[in-house]
C-alpha atoms as a PDB file:
ATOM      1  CA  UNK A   1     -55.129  49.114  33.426  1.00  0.00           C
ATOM      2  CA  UNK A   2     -52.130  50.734  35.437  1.00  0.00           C
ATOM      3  CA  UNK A   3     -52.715  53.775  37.255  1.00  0.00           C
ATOM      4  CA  UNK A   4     -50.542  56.764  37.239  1.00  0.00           C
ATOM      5  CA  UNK A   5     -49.652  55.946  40.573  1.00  0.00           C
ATOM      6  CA  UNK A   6     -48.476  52.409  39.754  1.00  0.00           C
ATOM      7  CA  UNK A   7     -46.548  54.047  36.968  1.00  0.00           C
ATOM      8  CA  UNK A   8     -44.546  56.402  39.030  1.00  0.00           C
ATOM      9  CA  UNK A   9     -43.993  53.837  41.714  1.00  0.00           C
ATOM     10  CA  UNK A  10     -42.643  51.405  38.899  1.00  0.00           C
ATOM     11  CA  UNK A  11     -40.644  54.346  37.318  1.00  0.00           C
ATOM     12  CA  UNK A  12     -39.248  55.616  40.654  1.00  0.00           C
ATOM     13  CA  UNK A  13     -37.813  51.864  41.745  1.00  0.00           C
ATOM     14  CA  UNK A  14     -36.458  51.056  38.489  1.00  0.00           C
ATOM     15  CA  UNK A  15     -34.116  54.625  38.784  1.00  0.00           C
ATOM     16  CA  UNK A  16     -33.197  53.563  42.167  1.00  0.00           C
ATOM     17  CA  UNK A  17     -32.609  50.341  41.282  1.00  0.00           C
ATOM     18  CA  UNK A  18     -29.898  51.643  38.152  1.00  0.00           C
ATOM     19  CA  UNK A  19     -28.500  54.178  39.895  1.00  0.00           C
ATOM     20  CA  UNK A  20     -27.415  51.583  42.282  1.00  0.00           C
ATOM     21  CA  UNK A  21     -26.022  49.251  39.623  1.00  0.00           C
ATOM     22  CA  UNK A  22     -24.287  52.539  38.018  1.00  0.00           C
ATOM     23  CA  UNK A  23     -22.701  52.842  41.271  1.00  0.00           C
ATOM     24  CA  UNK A  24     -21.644  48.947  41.181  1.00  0.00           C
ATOM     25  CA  UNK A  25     -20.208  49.633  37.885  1.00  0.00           C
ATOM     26  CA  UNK A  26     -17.923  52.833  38.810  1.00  0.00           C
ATOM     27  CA  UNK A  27     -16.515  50.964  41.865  1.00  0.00           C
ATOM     28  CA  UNK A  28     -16.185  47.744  39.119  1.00  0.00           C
ATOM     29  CA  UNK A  29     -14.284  50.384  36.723  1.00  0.00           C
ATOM     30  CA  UNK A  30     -12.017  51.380  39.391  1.00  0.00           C
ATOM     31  CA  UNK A  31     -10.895  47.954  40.790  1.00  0.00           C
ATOM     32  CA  UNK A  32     -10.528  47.234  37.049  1.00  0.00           C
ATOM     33  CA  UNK A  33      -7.644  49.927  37.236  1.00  0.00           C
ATOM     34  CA  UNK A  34      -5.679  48.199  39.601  1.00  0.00           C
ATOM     35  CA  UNK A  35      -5.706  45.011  37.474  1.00  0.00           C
ATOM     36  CA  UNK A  36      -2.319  43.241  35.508  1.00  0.00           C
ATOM     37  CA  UNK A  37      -2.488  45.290  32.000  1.00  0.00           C
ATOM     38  CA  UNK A  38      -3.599  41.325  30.781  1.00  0.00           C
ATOM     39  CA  UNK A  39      -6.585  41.143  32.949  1.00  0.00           C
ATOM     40  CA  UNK A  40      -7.504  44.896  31.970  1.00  0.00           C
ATOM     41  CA  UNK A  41      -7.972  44.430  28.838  1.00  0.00           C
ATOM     42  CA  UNK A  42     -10.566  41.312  29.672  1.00  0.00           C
ATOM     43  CA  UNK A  43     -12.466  43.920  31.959  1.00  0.00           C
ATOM     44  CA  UNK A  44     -12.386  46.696  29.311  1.00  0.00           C
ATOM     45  CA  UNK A  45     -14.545  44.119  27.281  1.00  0.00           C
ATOM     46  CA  UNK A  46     -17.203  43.551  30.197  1.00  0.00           C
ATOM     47  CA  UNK A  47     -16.889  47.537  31.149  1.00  0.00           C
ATOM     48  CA  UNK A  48     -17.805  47.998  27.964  1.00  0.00           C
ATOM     49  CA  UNK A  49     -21.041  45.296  28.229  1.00  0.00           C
ATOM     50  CA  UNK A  50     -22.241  46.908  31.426  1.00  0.00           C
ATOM     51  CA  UNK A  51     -22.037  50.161  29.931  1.00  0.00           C
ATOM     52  CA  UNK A  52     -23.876  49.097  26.527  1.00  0.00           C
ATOM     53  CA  UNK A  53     -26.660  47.326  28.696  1.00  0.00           C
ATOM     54  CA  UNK A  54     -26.575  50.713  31.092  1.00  0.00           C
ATOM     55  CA  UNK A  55     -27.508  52.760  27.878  1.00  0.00           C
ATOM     56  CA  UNK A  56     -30.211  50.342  26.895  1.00  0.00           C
ATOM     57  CA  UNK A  57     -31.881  50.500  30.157  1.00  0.00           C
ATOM     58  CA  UNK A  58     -31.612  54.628  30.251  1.00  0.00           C
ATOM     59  CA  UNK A  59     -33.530  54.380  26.651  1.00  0.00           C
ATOM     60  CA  UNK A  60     -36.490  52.216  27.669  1.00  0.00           C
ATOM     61  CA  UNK A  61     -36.806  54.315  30.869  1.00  0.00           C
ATOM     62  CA  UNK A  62     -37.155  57.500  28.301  1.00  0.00           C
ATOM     63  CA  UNK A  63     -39.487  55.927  26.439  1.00  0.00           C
ATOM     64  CA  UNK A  64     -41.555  55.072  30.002  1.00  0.00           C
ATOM     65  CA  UNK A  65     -41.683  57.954  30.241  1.00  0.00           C
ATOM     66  CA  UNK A  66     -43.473  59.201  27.279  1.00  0.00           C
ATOM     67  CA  UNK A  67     -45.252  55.567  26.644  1.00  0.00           C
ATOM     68  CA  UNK A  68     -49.043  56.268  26.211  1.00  0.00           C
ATOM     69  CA  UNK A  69     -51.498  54.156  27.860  1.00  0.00           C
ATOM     70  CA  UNK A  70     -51.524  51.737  24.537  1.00  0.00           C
ATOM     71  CA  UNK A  71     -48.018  51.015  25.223  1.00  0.00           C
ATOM     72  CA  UNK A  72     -46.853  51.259  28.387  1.00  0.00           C
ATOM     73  CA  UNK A  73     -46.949  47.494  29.691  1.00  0.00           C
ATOM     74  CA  UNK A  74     -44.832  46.665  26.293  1.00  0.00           C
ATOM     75  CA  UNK A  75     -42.619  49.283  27.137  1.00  0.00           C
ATOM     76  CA  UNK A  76     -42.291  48.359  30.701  1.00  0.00           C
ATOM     77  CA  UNK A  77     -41.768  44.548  29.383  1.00  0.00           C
ATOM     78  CA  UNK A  78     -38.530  45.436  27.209  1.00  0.00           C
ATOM     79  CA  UNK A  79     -37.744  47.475  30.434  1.00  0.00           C
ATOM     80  CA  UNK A  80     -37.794  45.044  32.764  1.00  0.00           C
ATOM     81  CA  UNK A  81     -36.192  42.855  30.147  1.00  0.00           C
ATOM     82  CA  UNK A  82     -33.453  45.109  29.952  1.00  0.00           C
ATOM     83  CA  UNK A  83     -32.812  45.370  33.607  1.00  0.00           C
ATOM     84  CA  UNK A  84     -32.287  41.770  34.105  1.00  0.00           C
ATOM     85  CA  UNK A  85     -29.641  42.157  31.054  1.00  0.00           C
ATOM     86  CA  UNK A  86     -27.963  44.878  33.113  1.00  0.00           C
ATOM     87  CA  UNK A  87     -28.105  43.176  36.045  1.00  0.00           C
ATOM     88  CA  UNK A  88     -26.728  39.732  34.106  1.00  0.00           C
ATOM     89  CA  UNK A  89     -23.962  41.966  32.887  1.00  0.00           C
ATOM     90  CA  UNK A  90     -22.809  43.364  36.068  1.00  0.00           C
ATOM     91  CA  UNK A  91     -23.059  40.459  37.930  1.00  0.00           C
ATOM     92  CA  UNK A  92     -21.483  38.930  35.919  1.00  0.00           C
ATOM     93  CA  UNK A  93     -18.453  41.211  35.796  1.00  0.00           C
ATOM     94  CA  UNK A  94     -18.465  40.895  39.420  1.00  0.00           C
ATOM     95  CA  UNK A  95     -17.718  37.754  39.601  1.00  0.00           C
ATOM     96  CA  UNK A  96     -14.605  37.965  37.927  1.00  0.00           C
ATOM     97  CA  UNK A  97     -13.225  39.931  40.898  1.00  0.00           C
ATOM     98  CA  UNK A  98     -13.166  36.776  42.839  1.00  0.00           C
END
């Protein structure tokens, strides 16, 4: 059983955790910018992924927070899931600025 406690501690790391990956992705949008129009377009498609994945994330965490008792460690299982995703997607896209 998870306590309340263990819940907010869980729910406060994972928003620290994406609001630190939404900051990786602004600073990814805006070296995208400076990019040939040709390689722009390729990060427009992985901007896009990041973003999707982003938006994902944000939904699971809304349903955290209202997840009863029944379903919280589900909940927190697609969350975590969708975390990694995020974090696949950015790192990803990262990678393609070297």
């Amino acid at each position: 059983m998870t306590t309340t406690k263990q819940k907010d501690d869980f729910k406060k790391t994972m928003n620290k955790q994406i609001d630190n990956l939404k900051s990786e992705i602004d600073d990814l949008e805006k070296k995208s910018k400076t990019a040939s129009k040709d390689v722009q377009k390729k990060y427009q498609e992985q901007l896009k992924n990041a973003r999707a994945a982003e938006k994902k994330l944000e939904k699971k965490m809304d349903e955290l927070g209202k997840a009863s008792e029944d379903t919280w460690d589900k909940i927190k299982d697609e969350s975590e899931h969708a975390w990694k995703a995020l974090t696949s997607s950015v790192n990803y896209f990262k990678s393609q600025f070297k």
